[in-house]
C-alpha atoms as a PDB file:
ATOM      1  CA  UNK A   1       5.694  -9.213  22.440  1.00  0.00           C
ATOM      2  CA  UNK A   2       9.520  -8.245  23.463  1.00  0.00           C
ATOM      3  CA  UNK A   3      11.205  -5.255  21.626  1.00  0.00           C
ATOM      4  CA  UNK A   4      13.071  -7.720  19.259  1.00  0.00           C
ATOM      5  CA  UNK A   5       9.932  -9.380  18.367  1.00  0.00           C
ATOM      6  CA  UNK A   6       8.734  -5.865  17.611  1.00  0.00           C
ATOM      7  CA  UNK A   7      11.336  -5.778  15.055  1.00  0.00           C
ATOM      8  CA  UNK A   8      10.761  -9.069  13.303  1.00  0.00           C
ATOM      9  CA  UNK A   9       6.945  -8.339  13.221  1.00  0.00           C
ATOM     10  CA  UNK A  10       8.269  -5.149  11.402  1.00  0.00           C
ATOM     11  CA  UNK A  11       9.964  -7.272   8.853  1.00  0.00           C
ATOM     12  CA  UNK A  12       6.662  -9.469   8.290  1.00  0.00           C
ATOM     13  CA  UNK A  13       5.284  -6.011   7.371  1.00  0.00           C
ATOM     14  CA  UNK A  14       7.852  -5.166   4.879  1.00  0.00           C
ATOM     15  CA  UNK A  15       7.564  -8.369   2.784  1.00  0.00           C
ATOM     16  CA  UNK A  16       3.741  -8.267   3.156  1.00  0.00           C
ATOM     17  CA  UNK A  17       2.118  -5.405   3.518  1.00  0.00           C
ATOM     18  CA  UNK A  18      -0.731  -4.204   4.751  1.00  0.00           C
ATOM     19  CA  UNK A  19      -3.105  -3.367   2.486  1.00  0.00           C
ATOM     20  CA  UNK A  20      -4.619  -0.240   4.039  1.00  0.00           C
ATOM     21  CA  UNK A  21      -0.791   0.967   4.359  1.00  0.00           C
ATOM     22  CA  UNK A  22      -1.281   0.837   8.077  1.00  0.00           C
ATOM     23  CA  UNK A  23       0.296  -0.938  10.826  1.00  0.00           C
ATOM     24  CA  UNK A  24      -1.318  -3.911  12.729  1.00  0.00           C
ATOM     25  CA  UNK A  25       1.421  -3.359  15.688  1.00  0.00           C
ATOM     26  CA  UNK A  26       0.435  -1.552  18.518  1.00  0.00           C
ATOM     27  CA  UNK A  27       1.165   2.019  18.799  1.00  0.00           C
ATOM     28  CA  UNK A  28       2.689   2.162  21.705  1.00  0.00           C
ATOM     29  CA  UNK A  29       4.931  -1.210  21.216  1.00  0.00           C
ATOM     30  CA  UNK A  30       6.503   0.569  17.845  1.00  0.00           C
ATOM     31  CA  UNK A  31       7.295   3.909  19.843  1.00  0.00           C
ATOM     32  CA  UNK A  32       8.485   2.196  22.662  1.00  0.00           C
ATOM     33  CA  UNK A  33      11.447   0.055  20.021  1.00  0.00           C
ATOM     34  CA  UNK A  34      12.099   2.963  18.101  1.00  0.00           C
ATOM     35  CA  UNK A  35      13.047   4.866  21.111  1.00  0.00           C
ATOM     36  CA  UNK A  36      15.536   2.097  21.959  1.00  0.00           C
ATOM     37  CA  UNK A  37      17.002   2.351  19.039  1.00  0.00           C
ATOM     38  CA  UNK A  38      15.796  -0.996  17.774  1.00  0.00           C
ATOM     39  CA  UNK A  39      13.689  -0.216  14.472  1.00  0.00           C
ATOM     40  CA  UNK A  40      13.616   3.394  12.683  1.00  0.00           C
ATOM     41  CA  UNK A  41      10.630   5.651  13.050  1.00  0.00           C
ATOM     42  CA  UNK A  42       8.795   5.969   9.430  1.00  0.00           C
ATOM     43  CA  UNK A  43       9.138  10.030   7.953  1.00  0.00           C
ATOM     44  CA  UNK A  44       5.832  11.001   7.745  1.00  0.00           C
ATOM     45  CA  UNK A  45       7.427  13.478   4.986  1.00  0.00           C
ATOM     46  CA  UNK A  46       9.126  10.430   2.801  1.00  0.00           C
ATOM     47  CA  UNK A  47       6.390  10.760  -0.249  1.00  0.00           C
ATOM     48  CA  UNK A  48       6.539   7.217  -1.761  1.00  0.00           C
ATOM     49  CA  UNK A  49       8.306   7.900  -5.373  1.00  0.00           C
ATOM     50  CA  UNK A  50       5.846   6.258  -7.822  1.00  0.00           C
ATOM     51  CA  UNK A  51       8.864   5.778 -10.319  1.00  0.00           C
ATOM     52  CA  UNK A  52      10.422   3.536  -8.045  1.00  0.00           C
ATOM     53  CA  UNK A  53      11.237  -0.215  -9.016  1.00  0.00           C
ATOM     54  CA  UNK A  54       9.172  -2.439  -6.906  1.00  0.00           C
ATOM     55  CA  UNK A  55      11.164  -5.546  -7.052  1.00  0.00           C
ATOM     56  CA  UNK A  56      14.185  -4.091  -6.176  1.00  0.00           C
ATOM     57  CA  UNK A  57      12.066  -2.847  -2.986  1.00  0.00           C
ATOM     58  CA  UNK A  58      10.809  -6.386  -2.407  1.00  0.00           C
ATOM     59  CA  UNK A  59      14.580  -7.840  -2.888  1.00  0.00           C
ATOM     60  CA  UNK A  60      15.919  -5.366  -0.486  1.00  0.00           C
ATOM     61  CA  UNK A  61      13.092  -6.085   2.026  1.00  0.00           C
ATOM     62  CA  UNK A  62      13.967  -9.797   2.096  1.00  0.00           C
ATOM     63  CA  UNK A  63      17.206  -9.502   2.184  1.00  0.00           C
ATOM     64  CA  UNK A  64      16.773  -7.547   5.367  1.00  0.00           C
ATOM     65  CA  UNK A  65      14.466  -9.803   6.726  1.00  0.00           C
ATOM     66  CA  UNK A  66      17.409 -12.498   5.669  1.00  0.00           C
ATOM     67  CA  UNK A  67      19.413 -10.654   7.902  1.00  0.00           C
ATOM     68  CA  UNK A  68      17.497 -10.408  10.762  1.00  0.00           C
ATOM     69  CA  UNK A  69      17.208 -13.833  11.201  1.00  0.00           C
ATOM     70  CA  UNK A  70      20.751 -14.998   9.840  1.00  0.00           C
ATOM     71  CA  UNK A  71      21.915 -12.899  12.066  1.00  0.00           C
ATOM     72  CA  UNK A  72      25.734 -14.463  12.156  1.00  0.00           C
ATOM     73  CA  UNK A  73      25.536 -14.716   8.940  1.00  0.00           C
ATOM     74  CA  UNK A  74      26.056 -18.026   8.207  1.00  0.00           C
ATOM     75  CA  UNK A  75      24.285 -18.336   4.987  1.00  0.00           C
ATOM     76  CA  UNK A  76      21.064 -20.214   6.137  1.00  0.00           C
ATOM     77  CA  UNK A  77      18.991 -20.253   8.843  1.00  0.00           C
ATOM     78  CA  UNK A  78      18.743 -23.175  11.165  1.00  0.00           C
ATOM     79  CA  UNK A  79      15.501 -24.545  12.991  1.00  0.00           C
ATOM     80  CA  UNK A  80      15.177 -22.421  15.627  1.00  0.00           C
ATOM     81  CA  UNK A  81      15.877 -19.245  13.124  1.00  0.00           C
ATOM     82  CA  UNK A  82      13.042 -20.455  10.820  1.00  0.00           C
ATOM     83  CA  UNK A  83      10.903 -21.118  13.278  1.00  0.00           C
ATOM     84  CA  UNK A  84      10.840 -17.397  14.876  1.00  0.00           C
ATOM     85  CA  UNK A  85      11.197 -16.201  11.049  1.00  0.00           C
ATOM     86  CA  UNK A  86       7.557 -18.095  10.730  1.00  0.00           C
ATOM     87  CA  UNK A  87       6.252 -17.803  14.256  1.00  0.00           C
ATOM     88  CA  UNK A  88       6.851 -13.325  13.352  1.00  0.00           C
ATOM     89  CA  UNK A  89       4.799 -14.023  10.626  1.00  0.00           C
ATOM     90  CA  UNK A  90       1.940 -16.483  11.930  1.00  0.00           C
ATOM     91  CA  UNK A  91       1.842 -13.197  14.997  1.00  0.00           C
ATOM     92  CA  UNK A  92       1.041 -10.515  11.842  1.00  0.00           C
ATOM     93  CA  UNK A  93      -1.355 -12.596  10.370  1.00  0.00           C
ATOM     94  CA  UNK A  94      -2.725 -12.919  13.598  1.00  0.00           C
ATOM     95  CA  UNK A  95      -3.088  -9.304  14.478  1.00  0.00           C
ATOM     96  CA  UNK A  96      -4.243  -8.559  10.925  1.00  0.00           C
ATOM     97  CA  UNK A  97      -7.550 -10.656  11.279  1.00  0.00           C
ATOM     98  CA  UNK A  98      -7.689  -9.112  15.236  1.00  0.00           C
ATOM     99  CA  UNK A  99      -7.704 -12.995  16.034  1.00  0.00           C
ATOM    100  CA  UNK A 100      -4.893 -15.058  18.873  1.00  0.00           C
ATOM    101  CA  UNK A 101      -2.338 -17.394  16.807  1.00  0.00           C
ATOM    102  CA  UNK A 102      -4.489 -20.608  17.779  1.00  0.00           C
ATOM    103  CA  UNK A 103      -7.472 -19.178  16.081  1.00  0.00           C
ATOM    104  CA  UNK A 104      -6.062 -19.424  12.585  1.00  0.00           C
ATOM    105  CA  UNK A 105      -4.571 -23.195  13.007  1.00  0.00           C
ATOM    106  CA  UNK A 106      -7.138 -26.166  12.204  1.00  0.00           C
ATOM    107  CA  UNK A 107      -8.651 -28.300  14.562  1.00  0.00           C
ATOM    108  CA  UNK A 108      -6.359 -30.464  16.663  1.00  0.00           C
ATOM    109  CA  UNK A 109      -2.767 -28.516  15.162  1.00  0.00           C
ATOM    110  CA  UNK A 110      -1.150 -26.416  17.639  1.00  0.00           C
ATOM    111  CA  UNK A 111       1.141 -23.614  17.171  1.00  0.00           C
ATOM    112  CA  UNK A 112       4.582 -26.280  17.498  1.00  0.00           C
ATOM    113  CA  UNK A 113       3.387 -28.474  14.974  1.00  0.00           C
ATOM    114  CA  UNK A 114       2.480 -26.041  12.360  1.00  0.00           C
ATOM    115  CA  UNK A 115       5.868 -24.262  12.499  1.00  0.00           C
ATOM    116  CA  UNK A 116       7.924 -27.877  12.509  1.00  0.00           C
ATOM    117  CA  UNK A 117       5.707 -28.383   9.510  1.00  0.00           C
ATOM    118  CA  UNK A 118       6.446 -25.253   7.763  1.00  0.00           C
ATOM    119  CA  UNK A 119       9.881 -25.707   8.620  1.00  0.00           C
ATOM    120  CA  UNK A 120      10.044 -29.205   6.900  1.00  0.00           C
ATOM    121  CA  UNK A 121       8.247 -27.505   3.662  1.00  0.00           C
ATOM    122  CA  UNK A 122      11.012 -25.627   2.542  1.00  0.00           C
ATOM    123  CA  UNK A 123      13.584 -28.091   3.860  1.00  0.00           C
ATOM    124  CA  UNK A 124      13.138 -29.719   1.043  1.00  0.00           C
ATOM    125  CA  UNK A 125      16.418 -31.611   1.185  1.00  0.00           C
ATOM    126  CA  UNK A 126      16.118 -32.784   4.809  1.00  0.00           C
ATOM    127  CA  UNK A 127      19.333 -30.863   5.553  1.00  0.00           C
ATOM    128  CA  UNK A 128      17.936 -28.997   8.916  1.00  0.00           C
ATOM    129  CA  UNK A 129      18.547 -25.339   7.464  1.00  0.00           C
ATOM    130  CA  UNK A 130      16.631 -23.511   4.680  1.00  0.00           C
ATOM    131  CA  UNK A 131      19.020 -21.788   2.187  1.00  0.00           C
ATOM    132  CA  UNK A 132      18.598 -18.248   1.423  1.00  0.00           C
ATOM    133  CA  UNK A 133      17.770 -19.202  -2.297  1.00  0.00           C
ATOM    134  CA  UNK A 134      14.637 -21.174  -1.022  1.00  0.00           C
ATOM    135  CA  UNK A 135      13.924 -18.792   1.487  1.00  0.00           C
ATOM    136  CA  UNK A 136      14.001 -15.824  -1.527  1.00  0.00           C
ATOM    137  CA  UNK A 137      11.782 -18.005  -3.624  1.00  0.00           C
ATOM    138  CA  UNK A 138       9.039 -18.766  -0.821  1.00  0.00           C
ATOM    139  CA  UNK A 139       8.964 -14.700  -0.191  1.00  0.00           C
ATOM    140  CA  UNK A 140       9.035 -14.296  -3.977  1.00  0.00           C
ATOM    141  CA  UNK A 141       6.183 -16.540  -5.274  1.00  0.00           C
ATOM    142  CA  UNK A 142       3.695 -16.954  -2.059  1.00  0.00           C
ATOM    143  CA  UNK A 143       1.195 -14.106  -1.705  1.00  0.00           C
ATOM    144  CA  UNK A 144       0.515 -13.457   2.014  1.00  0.00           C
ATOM    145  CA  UNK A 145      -2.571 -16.144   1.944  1.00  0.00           C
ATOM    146  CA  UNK A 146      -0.314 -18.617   0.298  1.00  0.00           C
ATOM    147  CA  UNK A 147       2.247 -18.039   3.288  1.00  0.00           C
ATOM    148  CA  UNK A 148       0.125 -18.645   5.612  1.00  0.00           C
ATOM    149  CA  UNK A 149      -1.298 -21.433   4.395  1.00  0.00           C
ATOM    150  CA  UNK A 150       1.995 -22.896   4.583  1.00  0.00           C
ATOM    151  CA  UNK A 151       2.306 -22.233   8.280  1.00  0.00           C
ATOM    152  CA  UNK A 152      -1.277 -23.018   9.185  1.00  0.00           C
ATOM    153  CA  UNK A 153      -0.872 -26.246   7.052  1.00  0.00           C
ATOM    154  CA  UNK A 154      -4.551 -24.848   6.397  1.00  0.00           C
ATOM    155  CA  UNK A 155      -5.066 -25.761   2.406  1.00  0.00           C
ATOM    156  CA  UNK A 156      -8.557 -26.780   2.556  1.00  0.00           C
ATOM    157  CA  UNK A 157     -11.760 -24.442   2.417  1.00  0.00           C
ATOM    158  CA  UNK A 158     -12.055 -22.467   5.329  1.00  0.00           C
ATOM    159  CA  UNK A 159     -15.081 -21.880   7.497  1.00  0.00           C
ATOM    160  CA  UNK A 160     -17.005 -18.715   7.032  1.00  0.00           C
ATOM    161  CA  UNK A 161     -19.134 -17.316   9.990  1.00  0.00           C
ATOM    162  CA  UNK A 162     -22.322 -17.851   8.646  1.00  0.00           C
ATOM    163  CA  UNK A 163     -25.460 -16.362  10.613  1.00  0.00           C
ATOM    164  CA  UNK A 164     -28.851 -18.491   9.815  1.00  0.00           C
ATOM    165  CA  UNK A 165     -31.231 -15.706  10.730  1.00  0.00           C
ATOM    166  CA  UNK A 166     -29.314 -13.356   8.801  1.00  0.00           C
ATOM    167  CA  UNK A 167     -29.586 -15.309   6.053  1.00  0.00           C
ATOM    168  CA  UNK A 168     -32.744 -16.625   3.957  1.00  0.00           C
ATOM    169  CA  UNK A 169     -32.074 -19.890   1.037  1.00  0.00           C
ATOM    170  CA  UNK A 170     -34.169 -19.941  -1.416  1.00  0.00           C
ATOM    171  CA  UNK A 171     -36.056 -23.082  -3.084  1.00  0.00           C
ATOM    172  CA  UNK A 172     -35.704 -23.072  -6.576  1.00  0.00           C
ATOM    173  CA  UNK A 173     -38.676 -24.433  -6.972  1.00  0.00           C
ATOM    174  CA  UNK A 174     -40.685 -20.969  -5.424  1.00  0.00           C
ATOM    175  CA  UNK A 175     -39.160 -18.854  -8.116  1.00  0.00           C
ATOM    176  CA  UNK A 176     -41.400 -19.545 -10.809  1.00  0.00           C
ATOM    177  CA  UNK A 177     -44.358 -19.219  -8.196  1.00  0.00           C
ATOM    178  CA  UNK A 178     -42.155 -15.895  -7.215  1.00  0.00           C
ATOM    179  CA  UNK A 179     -42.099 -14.930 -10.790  1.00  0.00           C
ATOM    180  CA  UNK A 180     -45.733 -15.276 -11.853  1.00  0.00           C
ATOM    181  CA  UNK A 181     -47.229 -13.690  -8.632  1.00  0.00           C
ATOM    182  CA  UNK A 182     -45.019 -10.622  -8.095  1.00  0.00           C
ATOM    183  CA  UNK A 183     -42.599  -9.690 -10.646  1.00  0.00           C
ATOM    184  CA  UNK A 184     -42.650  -9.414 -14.516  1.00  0.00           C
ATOM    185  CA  UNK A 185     -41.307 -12.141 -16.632  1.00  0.00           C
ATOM    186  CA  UNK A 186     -38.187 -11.543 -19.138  1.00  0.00           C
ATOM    187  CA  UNK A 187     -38.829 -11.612 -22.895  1.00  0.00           C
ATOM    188  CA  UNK A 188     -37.889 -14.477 -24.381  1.00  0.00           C
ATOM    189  CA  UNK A 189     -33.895 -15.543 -23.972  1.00  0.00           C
ATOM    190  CA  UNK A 190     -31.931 -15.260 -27.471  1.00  0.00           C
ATOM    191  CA  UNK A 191     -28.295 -16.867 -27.904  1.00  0.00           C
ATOM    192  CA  UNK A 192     -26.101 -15.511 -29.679  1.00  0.00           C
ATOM    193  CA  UNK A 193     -24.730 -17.726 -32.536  1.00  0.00           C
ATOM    194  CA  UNK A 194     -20.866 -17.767 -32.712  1.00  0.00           C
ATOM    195  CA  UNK A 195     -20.142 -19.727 -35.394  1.00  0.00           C
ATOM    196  CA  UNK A 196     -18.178 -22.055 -33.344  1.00  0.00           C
ATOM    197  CA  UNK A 197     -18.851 -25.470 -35.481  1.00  0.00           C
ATOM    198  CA  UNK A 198     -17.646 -23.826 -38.759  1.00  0.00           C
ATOM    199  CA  UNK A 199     -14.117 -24.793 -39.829  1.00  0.00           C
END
């Protein structure tokens, strides 16, 4: 994780932040790039105005991100742009669910695939660069799991750590038995009549 990383993992943080307000970047990486000079230390003493517009926050945080990775400002980024812009992000997601990159790509994707993949999503017209209109609309309408579902190319369900012994399933069947040997039965279930059929 180089210094310039530091600051493009910065940028993921902007556009989608944490929830708990708090950094997933080590401590000491952040210190150590804000005394070179590459990001800004955060005022402890800035009180977040509540009055503030929050979509003119979001539009200036992409279009710094924008300009972090268009950095000659050419109006798009290329490939290789994209693909750190999306590799920065794939790290934070990373480091938010304390798991390596690999961990959060499916079975038999690696980590070059998935960003090729993501890159050819919102290249939608084949040209080889993604236009900053795209680029604003991605940041704009995908929530953070949407985004990473993009990079991932993860859509599907996704597997939840299940213990067995921590666990007991039920057959329905051993309710009523459950019902008539240890707990009371209900009163008798009413429905409510709604007058739906009346026209």
């Amino acid at each position: 994780m180089g210094a310039n990383n530091i600051k493009g993992l910065q940028l993921m943080e902007a556009i989608y932040p944490p929830e708990d307000g708090k950094s997933v970047i080590p401590q000491e990486k952040l210190e150590k790039a804000i005394k070179k000079g590459i990001i800004q230390a955060k005022d402890d003493d800035d009180v977040e105005d509540l009055d503030d517009d929050l979509d003119s926050k979001i539009d200036e945080s992409i279009k710094e991100v924008w300009g972090y990775y268009d950095d000659k400002k050419l109006g798009y980024l290329d490939k290789k742009k994209a693909t750190q812009f999306f590799n920065d992000a794939l790290e934070v997601f990373a480091l938010r669910k304390g798991k390596k990159v690999k961990e959060l790509l499916p079975p038999g994707k690696n980590q070059k695939k998935a960003l090729e993949d993501a890159f050819k999503a919102l290249d939608k017209k084949g040209t080889g660069r993604i236009e900053f209109d795209t680029f604003e609309e991605f940041i704009n309408e995908s929530d953070l799991d949407e985004a990473l579902a993009l990079i991932t190319g993860s859509t599907g369900p996704h597997e939840v750590d299940v213990k067995l012994d921590q666990s007991k399933f039920v057959d329905p069947s051993e309710i009523a038995q459950m019902n008539a040997q240890h707990l009371p039965v209900a009163g008798e279930i009413k429905f409510r009549d709604y007058n739906q059929d009346v026209e």
